[in-house]
Protein backbone atom coordinates (compact mmCIF):
# COMPACT_ATOMS: atom_id res chain seq x y z
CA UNK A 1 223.58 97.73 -10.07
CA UNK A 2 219.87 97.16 -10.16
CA UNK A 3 220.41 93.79 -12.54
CA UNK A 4 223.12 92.91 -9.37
CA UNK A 5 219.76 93.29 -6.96
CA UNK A 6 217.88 91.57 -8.83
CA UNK A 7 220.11 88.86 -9.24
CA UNK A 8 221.33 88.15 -5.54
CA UNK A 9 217.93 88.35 -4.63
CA UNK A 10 216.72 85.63 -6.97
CA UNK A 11 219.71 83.19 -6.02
CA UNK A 12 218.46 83.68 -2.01
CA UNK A 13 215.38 83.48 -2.88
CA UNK A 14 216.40 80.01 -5.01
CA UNK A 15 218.32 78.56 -1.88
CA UNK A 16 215.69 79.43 0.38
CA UNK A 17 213.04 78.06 -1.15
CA UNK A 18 214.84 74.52 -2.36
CA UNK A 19 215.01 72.81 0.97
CA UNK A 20 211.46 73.52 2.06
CA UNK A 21 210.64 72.45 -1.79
CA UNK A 22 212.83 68.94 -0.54
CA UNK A 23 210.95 68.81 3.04
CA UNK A 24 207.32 69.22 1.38
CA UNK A 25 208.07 66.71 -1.42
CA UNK A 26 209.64 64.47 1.25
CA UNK A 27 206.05 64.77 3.51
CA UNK A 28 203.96 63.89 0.13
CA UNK A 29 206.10 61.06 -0.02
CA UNK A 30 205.27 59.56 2.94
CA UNK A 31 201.61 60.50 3.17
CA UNK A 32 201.27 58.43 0.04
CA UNK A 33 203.18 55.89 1.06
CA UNK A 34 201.00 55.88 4.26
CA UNK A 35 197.90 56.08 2.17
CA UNK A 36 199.09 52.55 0.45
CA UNK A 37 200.00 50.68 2.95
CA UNK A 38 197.44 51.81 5.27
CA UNK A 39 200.06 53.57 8.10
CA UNK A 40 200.22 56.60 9.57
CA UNK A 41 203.53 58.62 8.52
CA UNK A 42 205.67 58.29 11.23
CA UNK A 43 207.12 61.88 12.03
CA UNK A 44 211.51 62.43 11.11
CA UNK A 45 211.77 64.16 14.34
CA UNK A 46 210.45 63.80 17.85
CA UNK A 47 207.65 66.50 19.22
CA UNK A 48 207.86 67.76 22.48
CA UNK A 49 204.29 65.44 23.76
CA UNK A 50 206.34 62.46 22.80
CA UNK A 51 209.59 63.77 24.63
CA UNK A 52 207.19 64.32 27.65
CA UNK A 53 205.53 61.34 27.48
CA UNK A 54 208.91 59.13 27.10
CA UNK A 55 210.08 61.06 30.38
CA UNK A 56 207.10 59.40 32.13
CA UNK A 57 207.34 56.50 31.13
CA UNK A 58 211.15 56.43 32.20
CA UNK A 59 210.04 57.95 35.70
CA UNK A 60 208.19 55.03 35.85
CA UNK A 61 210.37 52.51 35.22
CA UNK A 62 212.91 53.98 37.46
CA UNK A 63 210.22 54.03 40.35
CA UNK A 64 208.74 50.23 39.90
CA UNK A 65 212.60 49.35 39.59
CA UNK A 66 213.35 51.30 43.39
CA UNK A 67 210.10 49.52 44.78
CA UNK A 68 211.29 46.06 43.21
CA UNK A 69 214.59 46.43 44.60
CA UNK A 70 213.34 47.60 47.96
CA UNK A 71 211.42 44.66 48.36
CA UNK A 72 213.64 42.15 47.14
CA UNK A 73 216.53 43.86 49.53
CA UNK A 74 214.17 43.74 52.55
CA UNK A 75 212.94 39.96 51.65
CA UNK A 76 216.90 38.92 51.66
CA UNK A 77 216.87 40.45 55.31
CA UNK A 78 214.00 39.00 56.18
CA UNK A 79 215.28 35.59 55.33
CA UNK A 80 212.77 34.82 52.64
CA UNK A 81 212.57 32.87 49.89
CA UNK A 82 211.24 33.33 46.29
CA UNK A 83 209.59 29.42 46.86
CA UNK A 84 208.16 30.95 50.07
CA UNK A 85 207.14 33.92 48.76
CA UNK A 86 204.97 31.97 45.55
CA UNK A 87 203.94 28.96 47.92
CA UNK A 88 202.46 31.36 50.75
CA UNK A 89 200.47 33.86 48.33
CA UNK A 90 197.76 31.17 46.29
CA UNK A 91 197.59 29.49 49.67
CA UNK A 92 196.41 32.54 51.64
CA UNK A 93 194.02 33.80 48.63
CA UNK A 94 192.79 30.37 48.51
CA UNK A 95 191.90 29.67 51.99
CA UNK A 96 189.92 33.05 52.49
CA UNK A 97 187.55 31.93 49.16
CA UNK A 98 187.17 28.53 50.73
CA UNK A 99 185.97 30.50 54.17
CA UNK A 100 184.24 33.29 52.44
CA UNK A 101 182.29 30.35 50.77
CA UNK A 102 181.68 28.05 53.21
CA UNK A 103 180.32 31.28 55.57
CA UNK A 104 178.18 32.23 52.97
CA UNK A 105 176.58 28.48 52.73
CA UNK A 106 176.06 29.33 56.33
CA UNK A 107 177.59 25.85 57.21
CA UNK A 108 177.63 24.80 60.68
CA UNK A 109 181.65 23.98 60.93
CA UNK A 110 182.92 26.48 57.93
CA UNK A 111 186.57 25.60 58.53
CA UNK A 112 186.37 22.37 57.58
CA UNK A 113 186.63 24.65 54.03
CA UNK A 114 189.86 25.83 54.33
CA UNK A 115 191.84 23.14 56.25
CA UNK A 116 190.55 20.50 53.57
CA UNK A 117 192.06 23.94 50.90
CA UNK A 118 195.58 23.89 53.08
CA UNK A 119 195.85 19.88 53.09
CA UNK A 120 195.37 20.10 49.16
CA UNK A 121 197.40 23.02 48.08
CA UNK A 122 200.27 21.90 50.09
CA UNK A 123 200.67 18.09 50.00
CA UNK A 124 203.79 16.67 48.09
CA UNK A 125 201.93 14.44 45.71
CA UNK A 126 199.82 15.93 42.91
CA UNK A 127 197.29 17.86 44.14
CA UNK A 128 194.28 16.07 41.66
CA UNK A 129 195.30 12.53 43.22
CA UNK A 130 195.24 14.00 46.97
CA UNK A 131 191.56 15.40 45.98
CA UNK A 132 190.32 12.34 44.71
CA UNK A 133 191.44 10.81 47.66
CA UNK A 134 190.15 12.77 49.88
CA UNK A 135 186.69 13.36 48.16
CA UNK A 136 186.42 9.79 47.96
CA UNK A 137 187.58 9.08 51.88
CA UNK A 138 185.35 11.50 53.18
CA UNK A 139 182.16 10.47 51.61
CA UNK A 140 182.84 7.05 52.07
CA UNK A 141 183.54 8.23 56.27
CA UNK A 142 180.59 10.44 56.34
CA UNK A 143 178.17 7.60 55.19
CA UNK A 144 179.72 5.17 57.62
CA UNK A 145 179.90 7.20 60.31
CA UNK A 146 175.90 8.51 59.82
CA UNK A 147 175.05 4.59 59.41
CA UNK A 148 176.76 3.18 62.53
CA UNK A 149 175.59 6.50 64.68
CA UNK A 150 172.12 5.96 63.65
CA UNK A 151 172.28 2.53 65.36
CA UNK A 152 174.46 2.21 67.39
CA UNK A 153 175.42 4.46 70.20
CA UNK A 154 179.54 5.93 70.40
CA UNK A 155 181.56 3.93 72.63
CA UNK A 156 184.99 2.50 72.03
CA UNK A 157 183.88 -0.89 70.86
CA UNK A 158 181.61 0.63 68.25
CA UNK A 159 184.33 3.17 67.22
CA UNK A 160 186.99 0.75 66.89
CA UNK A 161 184.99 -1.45 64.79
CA UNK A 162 183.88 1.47 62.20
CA UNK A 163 187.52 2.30 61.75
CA UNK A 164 188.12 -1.47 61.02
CA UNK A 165 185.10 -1.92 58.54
CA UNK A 166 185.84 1.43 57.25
CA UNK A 167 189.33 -0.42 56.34
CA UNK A 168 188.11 -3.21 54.66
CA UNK A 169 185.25 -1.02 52.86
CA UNK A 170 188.33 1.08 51.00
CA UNK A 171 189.90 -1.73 50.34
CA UNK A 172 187.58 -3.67 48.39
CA UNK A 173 186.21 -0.51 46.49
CA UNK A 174 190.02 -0.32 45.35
CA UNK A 175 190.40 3.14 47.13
CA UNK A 176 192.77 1.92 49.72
CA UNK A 177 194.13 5.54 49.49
CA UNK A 178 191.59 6.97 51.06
CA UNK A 179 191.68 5.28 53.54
CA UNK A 180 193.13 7.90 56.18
CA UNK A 181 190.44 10.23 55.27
CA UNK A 182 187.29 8.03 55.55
CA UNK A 183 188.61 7.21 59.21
CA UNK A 184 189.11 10.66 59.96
CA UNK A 185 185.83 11.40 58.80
CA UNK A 186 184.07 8.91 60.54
CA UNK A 187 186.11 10.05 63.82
CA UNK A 188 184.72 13.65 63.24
CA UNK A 189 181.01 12.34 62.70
CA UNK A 190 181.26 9.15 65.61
CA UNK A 191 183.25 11.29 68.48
CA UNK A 192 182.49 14.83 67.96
CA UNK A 193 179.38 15.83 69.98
CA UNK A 194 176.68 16.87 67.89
CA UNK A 195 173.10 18.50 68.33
CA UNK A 196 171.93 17.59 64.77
CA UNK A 197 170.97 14.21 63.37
CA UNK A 198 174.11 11.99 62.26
CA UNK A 199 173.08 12.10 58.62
CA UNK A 200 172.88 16.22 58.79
CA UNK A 201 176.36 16.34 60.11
CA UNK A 202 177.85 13.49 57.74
CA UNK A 203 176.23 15.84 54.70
CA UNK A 204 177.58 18.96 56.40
CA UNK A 205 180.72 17.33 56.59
CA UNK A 206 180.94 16.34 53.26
CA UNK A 207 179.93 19.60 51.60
CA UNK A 208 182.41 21.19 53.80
CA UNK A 209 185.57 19.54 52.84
CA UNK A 210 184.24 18.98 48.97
CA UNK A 211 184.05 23.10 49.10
CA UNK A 212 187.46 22.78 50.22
CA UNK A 213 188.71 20.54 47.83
CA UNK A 214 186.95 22.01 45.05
CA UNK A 215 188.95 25.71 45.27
CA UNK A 216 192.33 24.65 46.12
CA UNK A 217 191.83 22.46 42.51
CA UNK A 218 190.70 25.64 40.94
CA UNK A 219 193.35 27.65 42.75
CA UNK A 220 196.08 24.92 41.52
CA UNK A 221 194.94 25.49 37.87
CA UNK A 222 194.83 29.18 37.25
CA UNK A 223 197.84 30.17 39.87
CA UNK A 224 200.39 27.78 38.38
CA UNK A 225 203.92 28.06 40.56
CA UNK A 226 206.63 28.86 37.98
CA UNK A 227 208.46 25.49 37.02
CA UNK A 228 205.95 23.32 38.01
CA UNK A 229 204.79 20.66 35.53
CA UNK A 230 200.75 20.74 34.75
CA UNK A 231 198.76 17.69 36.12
């Protein structure tokens, strides 16, 4: 009966023991397979950190999916537009840096800033051709306009004939595109009333729109709109 003991004991003991034998051999396995390649031995069975951290994560998603459905349910309500929705956002940030800027240069008539930013950013035509024209129109108005105040005083005569020369000017420097802005810019500097010299406002002028023109290019090439084609 004792030899019977003995015996049963020794087979339980024998199953027993096999399968953590297996599991142990199995874990040396794939520490040195870790140790060649250089990886960490990725665990058979989930712990209960990951199990809570994979319950965040899809808490998470579910809530960003609610929010993203919320909004897109009240945008359809709202009567808006995905096109609206990506035209209206680089225009707004871009508008407030042009008139955070141009306050900051402490510039007579800051909005000049963002109204040169709006014309740029939402023109038809490529935005790089509209600011070339435009840089080019309203230097070539500013100096016009500061010569022609500087001798001669504003009246219509004098007014009509700077838009005129201011015509022929753009068209024999082969910028006939920028035309429209060199005569608005001499407008600003001939008709506007101004307590500064001509040449101070013509400068201010300039540095006010080229501020302008300057972000909504920089604003064009980081915050590309989906589906547009670069340059």
């Amino acid at each position: 009966m004792t030899a019977g003991l003995l015996f049963l004991a020794t087979t339980l003991g024998r199953h027993d023991f096999i399968p953590c034998r297996k599991s142990a051999n199995n874990n040396f396995a794939a520490e040195r397979y870790s140790a060649g390649t250089g990886r960490r031995p990725v665990p058979t069975q989930p712990t209960a950190m990951h199990e809570r951290g994979r319950s965040r994560l899809h808490l998470c998603a579910r809530r960003h999916a609610t929010i993203g459905a919320l909004m897109a349910d009240w945008a359809r309500r709202l009567g808006l537009s995905r096109e609206a929705l990506i035209n209206s956002a680089p225009t707004a940030v871009a508008t407030v840096a042009s008139l955070v800027l141009a306050r900051s240069l402490k510039l007579p008539e800051f909005y000049w800033a963002p109204i040169s930013t709006i014309v740029i950013l939402l023109s038809t035509i490529n935005p790089l051709t509209l600011a070339w024209q435009r840089f080019a129109g309203t230097a070539l108005g500013a100096a016009l306009g500061a010569l022609i105040a500087t001798f001669f005083s504003s009246n219509w005569i004098v007014y009509g004939a700077g838009i005129f020369v201011c015509g022929i000017v753009c068209s024999f420097l082969r910028v006939g595109s920028a035309y429209r802005f060199a005569a608005i810019t001499l407008s600003i500097v001939l008709l506007v009333a101004h307590e500064r010299a001509p040449w101070i406002v013509a400068s201010h002028r300039f540095v006010e729109v080229s501020l302008g023109i300057a972000v909504a290019l920089l604003v064009a090439e980081v915050w590309r709109v989906p589906g547009e084609k670069a340059g």
